[in-house]
PDB file of N, CA and C in Angstrom:
ATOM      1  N   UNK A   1      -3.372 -10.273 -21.535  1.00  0.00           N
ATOM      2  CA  UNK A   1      -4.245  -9.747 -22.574  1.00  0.00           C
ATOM      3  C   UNK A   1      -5.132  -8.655 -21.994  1.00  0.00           C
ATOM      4  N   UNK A   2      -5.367  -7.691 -22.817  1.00  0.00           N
ATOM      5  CA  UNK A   2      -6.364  -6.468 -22.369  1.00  0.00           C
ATOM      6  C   UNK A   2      -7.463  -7.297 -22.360  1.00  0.00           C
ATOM      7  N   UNK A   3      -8.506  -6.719 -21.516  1.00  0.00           N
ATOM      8  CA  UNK A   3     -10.007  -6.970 -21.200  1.00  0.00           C
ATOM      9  C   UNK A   3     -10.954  -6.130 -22.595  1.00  0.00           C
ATOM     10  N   UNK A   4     -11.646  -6.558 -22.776  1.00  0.00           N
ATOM     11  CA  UNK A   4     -12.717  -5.737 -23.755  1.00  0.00           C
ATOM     12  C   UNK A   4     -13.624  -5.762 -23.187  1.00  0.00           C
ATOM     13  N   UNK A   5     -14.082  -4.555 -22.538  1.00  0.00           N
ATOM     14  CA  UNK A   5     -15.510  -4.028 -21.762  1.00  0.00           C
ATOM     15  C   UNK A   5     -16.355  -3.385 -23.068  1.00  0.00           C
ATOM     16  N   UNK A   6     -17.479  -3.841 -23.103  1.00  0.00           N
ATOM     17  CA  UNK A   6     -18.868  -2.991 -23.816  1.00  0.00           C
ATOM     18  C   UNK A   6     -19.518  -2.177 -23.354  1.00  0.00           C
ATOM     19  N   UNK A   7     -18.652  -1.415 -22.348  1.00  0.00           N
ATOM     20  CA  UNK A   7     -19.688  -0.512 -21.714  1.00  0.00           C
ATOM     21  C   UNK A   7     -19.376   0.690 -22.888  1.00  0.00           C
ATOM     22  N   UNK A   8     -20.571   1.023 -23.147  1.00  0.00           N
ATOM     23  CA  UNK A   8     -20.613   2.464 -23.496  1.00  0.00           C
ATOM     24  C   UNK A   8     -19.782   4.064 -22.600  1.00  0.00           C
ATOM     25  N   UNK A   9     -19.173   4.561 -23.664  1.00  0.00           N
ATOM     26  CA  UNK A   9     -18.635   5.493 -22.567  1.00  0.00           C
ATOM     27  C   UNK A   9     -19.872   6.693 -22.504  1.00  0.00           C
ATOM     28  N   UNK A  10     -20.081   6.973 -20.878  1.00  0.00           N
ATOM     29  CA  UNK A  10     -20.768   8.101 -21.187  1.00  0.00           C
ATOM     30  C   UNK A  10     -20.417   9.620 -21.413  1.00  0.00           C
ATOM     31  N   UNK A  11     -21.373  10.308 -22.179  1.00  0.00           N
ATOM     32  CA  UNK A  11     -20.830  11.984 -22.277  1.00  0.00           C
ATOM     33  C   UNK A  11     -20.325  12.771 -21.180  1.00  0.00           C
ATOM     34  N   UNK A  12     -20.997  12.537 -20.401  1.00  0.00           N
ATOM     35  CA  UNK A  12     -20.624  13.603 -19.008  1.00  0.00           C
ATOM     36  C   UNK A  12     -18.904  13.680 -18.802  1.00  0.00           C
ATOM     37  N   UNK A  13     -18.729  12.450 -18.973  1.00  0.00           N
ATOM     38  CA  UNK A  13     -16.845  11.707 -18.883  1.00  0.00           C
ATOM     39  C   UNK A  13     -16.423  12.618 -19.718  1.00  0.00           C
ATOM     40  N   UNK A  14     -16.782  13.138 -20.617  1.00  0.00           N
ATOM     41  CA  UNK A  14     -15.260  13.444 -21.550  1.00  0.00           C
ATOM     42  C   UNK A  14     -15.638  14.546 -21.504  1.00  0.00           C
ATOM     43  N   UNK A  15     -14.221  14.962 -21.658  1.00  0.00           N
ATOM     44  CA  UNK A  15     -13.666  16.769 -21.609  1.00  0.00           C
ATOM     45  C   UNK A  15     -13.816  17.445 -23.145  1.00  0.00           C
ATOM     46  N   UNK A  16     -15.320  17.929 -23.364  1.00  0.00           N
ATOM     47  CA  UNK A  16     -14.723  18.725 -24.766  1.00  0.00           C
ATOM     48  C   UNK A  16     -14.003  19.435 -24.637  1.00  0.00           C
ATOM     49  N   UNK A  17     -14.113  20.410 -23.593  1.00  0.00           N
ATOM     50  CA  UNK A  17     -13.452  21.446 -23.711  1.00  0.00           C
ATOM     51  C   UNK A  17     -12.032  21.306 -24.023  1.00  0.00           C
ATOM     52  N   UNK A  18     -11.697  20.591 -22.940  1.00  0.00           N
ATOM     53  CA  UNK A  18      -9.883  20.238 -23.245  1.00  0.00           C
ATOM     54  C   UNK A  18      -9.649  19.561 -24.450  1.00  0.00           C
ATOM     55  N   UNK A  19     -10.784  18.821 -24.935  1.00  0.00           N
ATOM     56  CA  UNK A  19     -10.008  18.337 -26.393  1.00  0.00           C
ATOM     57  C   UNK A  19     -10.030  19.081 -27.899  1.00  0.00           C
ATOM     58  N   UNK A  20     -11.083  19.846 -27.659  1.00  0.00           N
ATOM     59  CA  UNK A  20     -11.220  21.657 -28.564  1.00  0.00           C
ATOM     60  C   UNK A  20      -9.610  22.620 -28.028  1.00  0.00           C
ATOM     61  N   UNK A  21      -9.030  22.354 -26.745  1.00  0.00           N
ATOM     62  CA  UNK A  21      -8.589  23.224 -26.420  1.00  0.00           C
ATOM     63  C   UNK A  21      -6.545  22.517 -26.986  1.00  0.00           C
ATOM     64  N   UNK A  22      -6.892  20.887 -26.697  1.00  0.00           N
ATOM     65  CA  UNK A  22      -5.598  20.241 -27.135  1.00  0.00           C
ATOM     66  C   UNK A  22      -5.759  20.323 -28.964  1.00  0.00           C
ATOM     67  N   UNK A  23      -6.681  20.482 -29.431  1.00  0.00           N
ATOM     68  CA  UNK A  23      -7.010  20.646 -30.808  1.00  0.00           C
ATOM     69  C   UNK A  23      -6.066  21.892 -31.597  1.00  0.00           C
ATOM     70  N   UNK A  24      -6.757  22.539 -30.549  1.00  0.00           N
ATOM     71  CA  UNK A  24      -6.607  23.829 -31.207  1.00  0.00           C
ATOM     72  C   UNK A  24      -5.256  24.467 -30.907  1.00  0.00           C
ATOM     73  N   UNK A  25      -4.626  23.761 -30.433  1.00  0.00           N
ATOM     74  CA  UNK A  25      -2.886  23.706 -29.450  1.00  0.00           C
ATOM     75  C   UNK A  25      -1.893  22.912 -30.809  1.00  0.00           C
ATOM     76  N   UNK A  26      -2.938  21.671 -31.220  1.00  0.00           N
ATOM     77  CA  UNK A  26      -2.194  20.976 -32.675  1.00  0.00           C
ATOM     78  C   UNK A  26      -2.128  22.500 -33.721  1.00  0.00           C
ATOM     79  N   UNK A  27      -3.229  22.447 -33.833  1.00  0.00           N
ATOM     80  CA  UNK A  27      -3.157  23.196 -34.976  1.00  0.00           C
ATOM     81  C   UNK A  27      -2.448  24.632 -34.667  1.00  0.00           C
ATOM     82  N   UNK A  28      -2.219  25.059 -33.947  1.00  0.00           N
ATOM     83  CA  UNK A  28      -1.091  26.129 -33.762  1.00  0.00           C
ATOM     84  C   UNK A  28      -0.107  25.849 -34.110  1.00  0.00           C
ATOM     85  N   UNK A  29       0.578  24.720 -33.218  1.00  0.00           N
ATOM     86  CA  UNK A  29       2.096  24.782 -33.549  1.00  0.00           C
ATOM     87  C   UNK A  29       2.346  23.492 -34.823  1.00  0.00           C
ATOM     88  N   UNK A  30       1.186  23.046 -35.607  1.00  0.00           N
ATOM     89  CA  UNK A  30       1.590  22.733 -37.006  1.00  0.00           C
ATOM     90  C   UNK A  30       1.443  23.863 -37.694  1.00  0.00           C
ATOM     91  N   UNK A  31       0.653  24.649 -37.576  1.00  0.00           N
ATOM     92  CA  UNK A  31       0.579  25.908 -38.818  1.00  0.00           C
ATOM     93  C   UNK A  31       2.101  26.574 -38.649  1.00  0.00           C
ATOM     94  N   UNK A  32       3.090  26.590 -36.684  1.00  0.00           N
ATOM     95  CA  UNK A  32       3.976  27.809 -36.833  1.00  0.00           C
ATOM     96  C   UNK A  32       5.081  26.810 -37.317  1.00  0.00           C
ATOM     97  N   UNK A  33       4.907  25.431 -37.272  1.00  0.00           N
ATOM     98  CA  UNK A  33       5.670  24.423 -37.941  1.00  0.00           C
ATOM     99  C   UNK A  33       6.109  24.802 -39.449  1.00  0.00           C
ATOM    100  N   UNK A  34       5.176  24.718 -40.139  1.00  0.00           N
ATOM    101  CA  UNK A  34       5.198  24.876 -41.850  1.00  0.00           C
ATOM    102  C   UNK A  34       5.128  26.350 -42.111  1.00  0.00           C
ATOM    103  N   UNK A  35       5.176  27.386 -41.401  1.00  0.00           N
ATOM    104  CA  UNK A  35       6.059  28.894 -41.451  1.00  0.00           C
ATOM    105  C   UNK A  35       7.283  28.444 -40.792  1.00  0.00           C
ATOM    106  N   UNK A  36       8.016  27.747 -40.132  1.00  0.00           N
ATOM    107  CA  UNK A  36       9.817  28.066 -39.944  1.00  0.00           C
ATOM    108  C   UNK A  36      10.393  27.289 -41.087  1.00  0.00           C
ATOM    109  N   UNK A  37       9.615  26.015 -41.397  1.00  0.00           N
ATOM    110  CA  UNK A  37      10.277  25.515 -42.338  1.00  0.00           C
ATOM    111  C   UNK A  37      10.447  26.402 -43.959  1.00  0.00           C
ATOM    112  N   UNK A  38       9.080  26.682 -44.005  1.00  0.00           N
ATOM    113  CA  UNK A  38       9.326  27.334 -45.644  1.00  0.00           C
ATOM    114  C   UNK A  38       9.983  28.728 -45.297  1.00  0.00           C
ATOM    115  N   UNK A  39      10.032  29.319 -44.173  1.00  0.00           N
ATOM    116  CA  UNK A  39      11.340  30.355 -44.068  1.00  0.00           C
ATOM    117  C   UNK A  39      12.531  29.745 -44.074  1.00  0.00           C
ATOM    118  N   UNK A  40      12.700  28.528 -43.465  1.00  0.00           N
ATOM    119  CA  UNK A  40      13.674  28.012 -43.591  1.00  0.00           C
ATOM    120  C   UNK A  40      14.739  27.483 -45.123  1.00  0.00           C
ATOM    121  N   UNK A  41      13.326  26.908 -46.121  1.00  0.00           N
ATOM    122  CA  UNK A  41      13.653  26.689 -47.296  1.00  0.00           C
ATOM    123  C   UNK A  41      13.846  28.175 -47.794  1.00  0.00           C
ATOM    124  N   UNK A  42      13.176  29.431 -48.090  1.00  0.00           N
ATOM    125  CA  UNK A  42      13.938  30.560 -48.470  1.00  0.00           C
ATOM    126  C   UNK A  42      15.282  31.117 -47.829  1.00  0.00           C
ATOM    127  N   UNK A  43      15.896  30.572 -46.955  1.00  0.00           N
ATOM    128  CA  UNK A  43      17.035  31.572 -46.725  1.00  0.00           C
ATOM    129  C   UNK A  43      18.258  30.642 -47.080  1.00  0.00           C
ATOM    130  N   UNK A  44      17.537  29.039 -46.760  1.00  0.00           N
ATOM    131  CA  UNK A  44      18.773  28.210 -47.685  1.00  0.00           C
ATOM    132  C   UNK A  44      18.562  28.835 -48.833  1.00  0.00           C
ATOM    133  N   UNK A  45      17.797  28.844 -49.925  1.00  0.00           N
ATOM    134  CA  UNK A  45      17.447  29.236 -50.751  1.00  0.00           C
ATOM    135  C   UNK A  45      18.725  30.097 -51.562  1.00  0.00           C
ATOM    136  N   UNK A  46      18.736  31.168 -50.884  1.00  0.00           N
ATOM    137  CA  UNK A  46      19.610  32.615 -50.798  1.00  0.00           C
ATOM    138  C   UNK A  46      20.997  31.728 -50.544  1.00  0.00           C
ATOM    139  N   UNK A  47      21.263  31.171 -49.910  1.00  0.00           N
ATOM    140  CA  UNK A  47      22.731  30.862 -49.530  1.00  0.00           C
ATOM    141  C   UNK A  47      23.103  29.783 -50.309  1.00  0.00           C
ATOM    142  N   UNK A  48      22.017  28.675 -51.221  1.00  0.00           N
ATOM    143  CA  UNK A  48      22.838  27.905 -51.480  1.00  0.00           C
ATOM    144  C   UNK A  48      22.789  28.397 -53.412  1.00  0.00           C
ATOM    145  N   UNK A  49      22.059  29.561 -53.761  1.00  0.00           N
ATOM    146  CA  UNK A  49      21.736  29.814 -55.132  1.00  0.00           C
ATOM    147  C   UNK A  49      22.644  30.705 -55.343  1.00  0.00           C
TER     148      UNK A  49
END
């Protein structure tokens, strides 16, 4: 079984930066995600109409 510690985590520990920076890494390649697909749905589009 995992342990459950109550320690508070402190601030100094965590990386904003890197998690603004893994953030902002999501949201890139979901935005270039949903541009290949809906290019994708227009050119089926064309080929299957």
């Amino acid at each position: 079984m995992a342990t459950h510690d109550d320690v508070p985590m402190n601030p100094e520990y965590m990386d904003y930066a890197e998690h603004e920076r893994t953030y902002s890494g999501f949201i890139t390649v979901t935005k270039w995600g949903v541009v290949a697909v809906a290019g994708l749905l227009v050119v089926l589009m064309f080929f299957i109409l």
